[in-house]
N, C-alpha and C. Protein backbone atom coordinates (compact mmCIF):
# COMPACT_ATOMS: atom_id res chain seq x y z
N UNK A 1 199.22 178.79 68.34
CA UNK A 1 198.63 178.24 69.55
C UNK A 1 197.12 178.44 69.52
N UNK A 2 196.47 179.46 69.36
CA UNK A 2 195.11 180.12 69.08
C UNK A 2 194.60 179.10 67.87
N UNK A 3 195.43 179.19 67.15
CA UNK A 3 194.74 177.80 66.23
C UNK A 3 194.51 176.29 66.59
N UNK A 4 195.44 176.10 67.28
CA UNK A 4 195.22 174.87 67.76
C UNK A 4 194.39 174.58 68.97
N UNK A 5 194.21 175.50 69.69
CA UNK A 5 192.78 175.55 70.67
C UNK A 5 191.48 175.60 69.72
N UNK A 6 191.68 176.35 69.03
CA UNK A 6 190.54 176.44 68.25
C UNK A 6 190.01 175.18 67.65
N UNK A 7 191.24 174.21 66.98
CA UNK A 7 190.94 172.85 66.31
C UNK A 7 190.70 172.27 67.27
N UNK A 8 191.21 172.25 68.28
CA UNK A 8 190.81 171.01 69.56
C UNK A 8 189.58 171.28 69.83
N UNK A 9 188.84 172.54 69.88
CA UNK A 9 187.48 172.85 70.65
C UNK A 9 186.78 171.93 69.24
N UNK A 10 186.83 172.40 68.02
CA UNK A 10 186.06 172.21 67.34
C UNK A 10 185.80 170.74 67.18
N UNK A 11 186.90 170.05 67.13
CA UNK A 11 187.19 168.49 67.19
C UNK A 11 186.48 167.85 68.50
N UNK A 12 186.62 168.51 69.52
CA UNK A 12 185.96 167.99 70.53
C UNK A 12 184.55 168.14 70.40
N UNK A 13 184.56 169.27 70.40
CA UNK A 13 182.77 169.63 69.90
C UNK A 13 181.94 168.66 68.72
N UNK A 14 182.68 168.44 67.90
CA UNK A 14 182.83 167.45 66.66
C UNK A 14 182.26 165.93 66.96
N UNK A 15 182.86 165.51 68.03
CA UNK A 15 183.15 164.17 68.83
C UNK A 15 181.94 164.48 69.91
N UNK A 16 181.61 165.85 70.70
CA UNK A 16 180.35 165.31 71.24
C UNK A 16 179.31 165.32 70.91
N UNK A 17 179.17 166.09 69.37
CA UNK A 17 177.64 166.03 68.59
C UNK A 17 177.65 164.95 68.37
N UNK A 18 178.64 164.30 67.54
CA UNK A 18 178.46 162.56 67.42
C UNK A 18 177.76 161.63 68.26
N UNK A 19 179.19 161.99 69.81
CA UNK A 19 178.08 161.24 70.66
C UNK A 19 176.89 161.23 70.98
N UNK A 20 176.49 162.73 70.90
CA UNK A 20 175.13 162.63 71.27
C UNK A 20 173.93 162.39 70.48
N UNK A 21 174.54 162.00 69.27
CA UNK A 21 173.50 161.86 67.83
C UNK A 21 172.80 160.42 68.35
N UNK A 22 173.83 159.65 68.32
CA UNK A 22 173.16 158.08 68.98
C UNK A 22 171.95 158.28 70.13
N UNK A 23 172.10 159.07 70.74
CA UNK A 23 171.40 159.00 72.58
C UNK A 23 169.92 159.24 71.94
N UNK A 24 169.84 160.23 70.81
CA UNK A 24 168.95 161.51 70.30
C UNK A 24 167.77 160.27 69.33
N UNK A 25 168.75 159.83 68.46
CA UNK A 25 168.07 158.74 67.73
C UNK A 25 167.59 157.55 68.45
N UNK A 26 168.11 157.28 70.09
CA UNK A 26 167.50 156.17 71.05
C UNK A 26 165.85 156.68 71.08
N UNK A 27 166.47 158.32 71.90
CA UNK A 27 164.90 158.83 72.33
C UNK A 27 163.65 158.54 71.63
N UNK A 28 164.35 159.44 69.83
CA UNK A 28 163.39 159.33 68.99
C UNK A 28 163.01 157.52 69.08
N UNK A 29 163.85 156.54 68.90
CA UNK A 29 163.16 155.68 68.26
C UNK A 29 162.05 154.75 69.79
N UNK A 30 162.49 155.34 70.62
CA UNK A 30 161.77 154.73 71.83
C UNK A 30 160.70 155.56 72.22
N UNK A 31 160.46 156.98 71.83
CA UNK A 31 159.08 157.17 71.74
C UNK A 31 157.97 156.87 70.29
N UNK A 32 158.78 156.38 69.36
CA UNK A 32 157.40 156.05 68.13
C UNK A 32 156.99 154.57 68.78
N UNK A 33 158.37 153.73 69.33
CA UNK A 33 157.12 152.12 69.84
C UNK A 33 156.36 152.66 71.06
N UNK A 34 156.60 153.94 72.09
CA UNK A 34 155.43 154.34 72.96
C UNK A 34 154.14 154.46 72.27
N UNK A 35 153.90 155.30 71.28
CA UNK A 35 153.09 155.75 69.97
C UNK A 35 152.58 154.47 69.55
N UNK A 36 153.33 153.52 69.01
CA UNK A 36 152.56 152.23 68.49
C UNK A 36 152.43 151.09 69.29
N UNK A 37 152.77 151.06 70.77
CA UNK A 37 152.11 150.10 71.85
C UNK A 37 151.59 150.80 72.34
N UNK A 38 150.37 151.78 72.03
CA UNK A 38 149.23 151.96 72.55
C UNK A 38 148.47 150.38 73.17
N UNK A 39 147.86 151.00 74.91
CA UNK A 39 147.11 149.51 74.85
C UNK A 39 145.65 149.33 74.22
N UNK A 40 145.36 148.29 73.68
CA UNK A 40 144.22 148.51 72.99
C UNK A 40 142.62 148.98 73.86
N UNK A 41 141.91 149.80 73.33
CA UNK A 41 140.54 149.80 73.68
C UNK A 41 139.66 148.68 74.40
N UNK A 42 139.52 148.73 75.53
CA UNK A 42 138.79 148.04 76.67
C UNK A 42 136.88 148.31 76.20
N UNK A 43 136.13 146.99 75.69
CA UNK A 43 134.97 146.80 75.50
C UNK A 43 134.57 146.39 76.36
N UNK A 44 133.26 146.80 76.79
CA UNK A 44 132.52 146.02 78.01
C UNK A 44 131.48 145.82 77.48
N UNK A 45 130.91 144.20 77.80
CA UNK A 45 129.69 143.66 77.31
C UNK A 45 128.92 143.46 78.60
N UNK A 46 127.75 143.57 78.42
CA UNK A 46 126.79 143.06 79.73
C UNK A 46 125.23 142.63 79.68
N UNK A 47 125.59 141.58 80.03
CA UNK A 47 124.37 140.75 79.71
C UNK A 47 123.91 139.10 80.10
N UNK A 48 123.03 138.70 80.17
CA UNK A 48 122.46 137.61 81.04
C UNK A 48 123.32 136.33 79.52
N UNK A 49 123.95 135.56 80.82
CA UNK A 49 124.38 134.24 79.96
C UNK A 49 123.21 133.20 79.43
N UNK A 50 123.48 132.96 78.38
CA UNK A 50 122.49 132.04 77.58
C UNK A 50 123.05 130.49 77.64
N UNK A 51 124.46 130.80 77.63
CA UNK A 51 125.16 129.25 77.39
C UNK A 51 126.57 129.69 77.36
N UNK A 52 127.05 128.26 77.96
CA UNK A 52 128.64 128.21 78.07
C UNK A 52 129.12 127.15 77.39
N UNK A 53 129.90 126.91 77.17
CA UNK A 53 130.69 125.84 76.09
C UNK A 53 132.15 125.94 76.91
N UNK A 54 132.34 125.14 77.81
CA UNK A 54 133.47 124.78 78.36
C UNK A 54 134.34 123.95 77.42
N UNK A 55 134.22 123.26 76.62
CA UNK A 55 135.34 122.72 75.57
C UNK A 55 135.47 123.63 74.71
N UNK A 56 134.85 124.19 74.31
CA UNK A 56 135.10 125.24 73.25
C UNK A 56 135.67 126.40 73.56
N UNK A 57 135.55 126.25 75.33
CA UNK A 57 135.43 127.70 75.98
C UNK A 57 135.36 129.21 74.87
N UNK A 58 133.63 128.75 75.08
CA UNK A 58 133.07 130.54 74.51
C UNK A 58 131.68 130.50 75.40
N UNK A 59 131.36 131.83 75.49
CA UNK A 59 130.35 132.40 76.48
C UNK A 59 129.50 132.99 75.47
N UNK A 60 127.44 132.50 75.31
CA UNK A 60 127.11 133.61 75.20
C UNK A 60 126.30 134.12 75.80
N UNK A 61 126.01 135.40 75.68
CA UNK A 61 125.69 136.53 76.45
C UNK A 61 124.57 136.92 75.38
N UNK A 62 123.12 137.69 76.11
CA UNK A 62 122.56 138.37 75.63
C UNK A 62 122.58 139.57 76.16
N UNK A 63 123.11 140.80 75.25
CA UNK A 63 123.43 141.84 76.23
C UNK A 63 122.23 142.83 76.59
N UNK A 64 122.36 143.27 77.70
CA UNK A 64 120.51 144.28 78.22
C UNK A 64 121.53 145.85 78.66
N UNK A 65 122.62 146.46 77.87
CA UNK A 65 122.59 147.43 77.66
C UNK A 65 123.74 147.98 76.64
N UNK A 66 123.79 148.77 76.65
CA UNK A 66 125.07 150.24 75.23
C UNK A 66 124.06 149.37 74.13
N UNK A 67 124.74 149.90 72.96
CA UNK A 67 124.76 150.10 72.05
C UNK A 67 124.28 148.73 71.09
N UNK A 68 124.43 147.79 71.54
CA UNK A 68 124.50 146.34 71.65
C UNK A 68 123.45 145.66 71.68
N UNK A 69 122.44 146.71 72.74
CA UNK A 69 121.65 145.86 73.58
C UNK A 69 120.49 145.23 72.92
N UNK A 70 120.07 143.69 73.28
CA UNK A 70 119.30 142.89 72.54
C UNK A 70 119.87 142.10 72.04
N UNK A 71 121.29 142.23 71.43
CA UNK A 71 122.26 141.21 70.73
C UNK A 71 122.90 140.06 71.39
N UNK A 72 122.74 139.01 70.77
CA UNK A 72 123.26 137.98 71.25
C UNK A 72 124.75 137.96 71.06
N UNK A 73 125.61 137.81 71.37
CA UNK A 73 127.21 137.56 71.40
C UNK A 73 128.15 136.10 71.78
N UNK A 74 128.74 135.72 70.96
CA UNK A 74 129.33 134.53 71.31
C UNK A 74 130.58 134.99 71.29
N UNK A 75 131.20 134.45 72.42
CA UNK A 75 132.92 135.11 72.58
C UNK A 75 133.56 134.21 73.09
N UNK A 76 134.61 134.08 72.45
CA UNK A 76 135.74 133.18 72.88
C UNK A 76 136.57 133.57 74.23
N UNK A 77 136.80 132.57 75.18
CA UNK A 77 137.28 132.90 76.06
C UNK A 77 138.68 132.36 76.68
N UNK A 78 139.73 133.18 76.37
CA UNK A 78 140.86 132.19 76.32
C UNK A 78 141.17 131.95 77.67
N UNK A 79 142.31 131.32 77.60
CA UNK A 79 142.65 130.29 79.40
C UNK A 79 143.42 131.31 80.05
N UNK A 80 143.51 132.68 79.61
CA UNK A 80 144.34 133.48 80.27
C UNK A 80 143.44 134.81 80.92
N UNK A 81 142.37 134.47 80.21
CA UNK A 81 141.27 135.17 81.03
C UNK A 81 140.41 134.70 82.28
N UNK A 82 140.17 135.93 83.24
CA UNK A 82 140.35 135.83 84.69
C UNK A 82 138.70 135.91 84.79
N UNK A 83 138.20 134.83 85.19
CA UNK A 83 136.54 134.65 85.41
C UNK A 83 136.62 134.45 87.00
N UNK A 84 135.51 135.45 87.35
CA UNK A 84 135.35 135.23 89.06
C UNK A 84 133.97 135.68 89.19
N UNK A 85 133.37 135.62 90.33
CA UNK A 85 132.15 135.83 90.92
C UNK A 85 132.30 135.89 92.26
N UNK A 86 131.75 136.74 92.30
CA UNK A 86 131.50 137.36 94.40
C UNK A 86 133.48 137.65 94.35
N UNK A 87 134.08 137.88 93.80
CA UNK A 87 135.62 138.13 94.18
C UNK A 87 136.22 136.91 93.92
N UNK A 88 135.40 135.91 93.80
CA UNK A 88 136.67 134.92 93.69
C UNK A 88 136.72 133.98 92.26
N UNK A 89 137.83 133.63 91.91
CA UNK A 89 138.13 133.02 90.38
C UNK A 89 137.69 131.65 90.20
N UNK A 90 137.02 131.22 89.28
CA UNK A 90 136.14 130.52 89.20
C UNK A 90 136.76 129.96 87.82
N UNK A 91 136.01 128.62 87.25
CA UNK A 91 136.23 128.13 85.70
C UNK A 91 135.32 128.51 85.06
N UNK A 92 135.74 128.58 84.25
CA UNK A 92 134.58 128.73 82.86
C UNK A 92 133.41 128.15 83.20
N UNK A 93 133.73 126.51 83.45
CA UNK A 93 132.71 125.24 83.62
C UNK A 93 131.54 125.98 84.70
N UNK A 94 132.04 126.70 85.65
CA UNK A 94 131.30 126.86 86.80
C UNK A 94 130.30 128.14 86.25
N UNK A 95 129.95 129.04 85.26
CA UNK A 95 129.67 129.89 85.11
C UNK A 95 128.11 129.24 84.54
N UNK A 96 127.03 129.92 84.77
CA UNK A 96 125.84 129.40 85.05
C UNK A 96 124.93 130.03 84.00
N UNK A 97 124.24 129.47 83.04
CA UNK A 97 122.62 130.27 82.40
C UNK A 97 122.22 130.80 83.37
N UNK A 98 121.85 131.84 82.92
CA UNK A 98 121.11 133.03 83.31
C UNK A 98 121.46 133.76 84.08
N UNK A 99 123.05 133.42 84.51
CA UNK A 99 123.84 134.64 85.82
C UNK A 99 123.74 135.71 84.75
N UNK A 100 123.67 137.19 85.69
CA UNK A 100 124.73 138.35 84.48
C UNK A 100 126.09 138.55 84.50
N UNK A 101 126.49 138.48 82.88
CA UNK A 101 127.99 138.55 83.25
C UNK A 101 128.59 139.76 82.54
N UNK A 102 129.67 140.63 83.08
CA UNK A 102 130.14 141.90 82.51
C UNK A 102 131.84 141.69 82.04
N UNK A 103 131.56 141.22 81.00
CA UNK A 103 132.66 141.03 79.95
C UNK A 103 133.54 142.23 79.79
N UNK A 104 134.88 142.09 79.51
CA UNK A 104 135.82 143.06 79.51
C UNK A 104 136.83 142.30 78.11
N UNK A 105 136.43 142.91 77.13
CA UNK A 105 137.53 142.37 76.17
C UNK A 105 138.02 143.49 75.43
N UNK A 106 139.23 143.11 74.28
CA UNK A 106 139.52 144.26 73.39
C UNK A 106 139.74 143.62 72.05
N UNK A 107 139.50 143.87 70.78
CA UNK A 107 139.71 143.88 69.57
C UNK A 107 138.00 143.91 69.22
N UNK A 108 138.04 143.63 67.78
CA UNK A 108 136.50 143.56 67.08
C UNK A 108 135.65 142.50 67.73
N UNK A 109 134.53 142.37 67.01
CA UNK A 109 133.64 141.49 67.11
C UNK A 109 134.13 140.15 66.05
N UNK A 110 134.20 140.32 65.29
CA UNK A 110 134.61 139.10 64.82
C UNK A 110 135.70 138.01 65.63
N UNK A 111 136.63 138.96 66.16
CA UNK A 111 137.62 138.04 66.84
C UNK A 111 137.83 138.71 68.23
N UNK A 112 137.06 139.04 69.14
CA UNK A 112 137.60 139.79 70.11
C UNK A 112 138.34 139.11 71.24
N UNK A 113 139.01 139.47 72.22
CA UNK A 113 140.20 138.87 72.66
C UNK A 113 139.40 139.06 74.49
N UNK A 114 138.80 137.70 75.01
CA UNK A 114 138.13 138.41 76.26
C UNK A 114 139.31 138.49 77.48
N UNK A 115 139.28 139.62 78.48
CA UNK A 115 140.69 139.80 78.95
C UNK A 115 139.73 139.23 80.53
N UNK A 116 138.11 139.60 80.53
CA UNK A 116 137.89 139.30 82.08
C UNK A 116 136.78 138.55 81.85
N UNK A 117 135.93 137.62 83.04
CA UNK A 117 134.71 137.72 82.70
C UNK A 117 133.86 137.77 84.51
N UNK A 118 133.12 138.68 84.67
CA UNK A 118 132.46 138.48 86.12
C UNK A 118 131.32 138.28 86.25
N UNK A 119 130.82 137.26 86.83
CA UNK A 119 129.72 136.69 86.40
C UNK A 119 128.54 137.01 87.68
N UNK A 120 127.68 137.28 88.17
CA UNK A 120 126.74 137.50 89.40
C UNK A 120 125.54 136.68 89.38
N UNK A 121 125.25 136.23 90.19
CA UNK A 121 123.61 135.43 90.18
C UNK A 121 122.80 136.27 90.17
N UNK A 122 122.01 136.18 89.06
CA UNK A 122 120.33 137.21 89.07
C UNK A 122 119.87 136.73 90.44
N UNK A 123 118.44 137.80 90.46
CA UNK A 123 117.37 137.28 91.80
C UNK A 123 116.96 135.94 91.87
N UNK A 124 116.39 136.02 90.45
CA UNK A 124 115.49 134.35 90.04
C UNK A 124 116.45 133.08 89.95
N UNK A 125 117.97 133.18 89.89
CA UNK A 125 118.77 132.16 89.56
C UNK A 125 118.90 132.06 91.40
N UNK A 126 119.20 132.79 91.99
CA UNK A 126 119.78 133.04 93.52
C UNK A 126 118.06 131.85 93.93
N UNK A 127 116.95 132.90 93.89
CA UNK A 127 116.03 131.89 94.52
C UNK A 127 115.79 130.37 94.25
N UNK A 128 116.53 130.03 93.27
CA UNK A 128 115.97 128.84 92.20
C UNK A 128 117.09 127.91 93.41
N UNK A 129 118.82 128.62 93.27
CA UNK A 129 119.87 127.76 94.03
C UNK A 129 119.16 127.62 95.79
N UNK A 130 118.48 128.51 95.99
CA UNK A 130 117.82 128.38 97.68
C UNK A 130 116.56 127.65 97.62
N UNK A 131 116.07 127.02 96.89
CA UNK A 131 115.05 126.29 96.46
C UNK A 131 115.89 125.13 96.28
N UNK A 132 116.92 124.72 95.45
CA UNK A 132 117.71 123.19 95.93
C UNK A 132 118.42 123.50 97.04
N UNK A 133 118.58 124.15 97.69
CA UNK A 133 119.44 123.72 99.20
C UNK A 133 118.40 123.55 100.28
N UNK A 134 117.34 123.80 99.75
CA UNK A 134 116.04 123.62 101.12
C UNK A 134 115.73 122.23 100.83
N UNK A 135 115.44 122.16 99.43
CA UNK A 135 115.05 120.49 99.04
C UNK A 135 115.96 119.58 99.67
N UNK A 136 117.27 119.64 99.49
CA UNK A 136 118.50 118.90 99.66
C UNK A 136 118.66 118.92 101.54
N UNK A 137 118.18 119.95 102.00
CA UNK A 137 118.35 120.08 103.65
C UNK A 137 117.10 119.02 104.07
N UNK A 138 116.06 119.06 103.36
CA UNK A 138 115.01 118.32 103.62
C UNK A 138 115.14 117.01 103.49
N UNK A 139 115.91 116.42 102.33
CA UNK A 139 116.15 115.52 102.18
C UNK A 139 117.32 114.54 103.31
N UNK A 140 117.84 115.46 103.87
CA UNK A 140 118.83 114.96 104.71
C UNK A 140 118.14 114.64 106.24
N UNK A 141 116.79 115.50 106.36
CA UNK A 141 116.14 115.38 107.64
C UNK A 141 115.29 113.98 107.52
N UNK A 142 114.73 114.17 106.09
CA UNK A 142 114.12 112.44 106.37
C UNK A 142 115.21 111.28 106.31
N UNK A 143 116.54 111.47 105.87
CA UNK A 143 116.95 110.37 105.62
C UNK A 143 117.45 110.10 107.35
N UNK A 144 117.57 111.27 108.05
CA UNK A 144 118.25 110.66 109.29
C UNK A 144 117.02 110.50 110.37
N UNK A 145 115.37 110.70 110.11
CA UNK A 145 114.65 110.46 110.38
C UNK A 145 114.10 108.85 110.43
N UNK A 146 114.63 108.42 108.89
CA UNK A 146 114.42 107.29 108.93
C UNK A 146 115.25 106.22 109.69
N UNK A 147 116.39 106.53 109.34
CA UNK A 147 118.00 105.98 109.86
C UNK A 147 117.65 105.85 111.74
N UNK A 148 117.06 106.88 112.06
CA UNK A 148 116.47 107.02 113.55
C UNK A 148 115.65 106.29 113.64
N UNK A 149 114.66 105.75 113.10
CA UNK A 149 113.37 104.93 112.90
C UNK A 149 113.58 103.66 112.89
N UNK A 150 114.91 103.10 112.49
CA UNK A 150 115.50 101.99 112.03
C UNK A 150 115.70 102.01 113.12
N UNK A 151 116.57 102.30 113.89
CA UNK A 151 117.28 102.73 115.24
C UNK A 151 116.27 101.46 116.05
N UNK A 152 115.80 102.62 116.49
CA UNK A 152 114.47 102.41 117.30
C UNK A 152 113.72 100.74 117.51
N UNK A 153 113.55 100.59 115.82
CA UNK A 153 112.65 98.97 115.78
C UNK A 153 113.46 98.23 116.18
């Protein structure tokens, strides 16, 4: 009888190292893809836009700081990257010479992958856009000046 408790423990015991060999080899193998889907390294570029290429969609940037700074950069900007200004999302198309824009991408320079792009109006671009909306307000006062003038005769 003592023997045969003994074989049953061992047999059972037998049967739950087994089972638990599978669970053990899950763990292991689901923490080495934690280990190798690291997310990649987040680059930030920053610097006054020179030119946009909406068919090509690529941005470049002359950057005015890190490590960088002085370098011109041309970066591809794919359709899954999120371009906004003042908070809100914008096109590529709409992104302006000479705004500054603070790029967020990851891989090398040769091929880097841009994940954001936020773009701000400098001082001199801001005064230049309030310089056509005064022209354009002006323009609307003579035209209904005249339109009034017409009126009148």
């Amino acid at each position: 009888m003592k023997n045969m408790v003994i074989a049953f423990l061992a047999t059972a015991l037998g049967y739950g190292v087994a089972a638990a060999q599978p669970a053990v080899q899950m763990q292991m193998m689901n923490a080495e893809k934690t280990k190798a889907e690291k997310p990649a390294k987040i680059h930030i570029c920053k610097g006054h836009v020179e030119a946009v290429d909406a068919v090509a969609r690529t941005i470049t940037v002359k950057t005015t700081e890190g490590k960088d700074e002085g370098m011109t950069m041309v970066m591809p900007v794919g359709v899954d990257a999120k371009i906004t200004r003042r908070g809100r999302v914008i096109l590529l198309s709409d992104v302006m010479v000479g705004e500054m824009a603070v790029i967020r991408y990851t891989g090398e320079m040769p091929a880097p992958v841009v994940k954001t792009v936020r773009v701000e109006m400098t001082h001199m671009l801001k005064e230049k856009m309030e310089e056509k909306a005064e022209k354009k307000e002006e323009q609307k006062e003579e035209m209904k000046e005249e339109k009034k003038e017409e009126i009148d005769k």
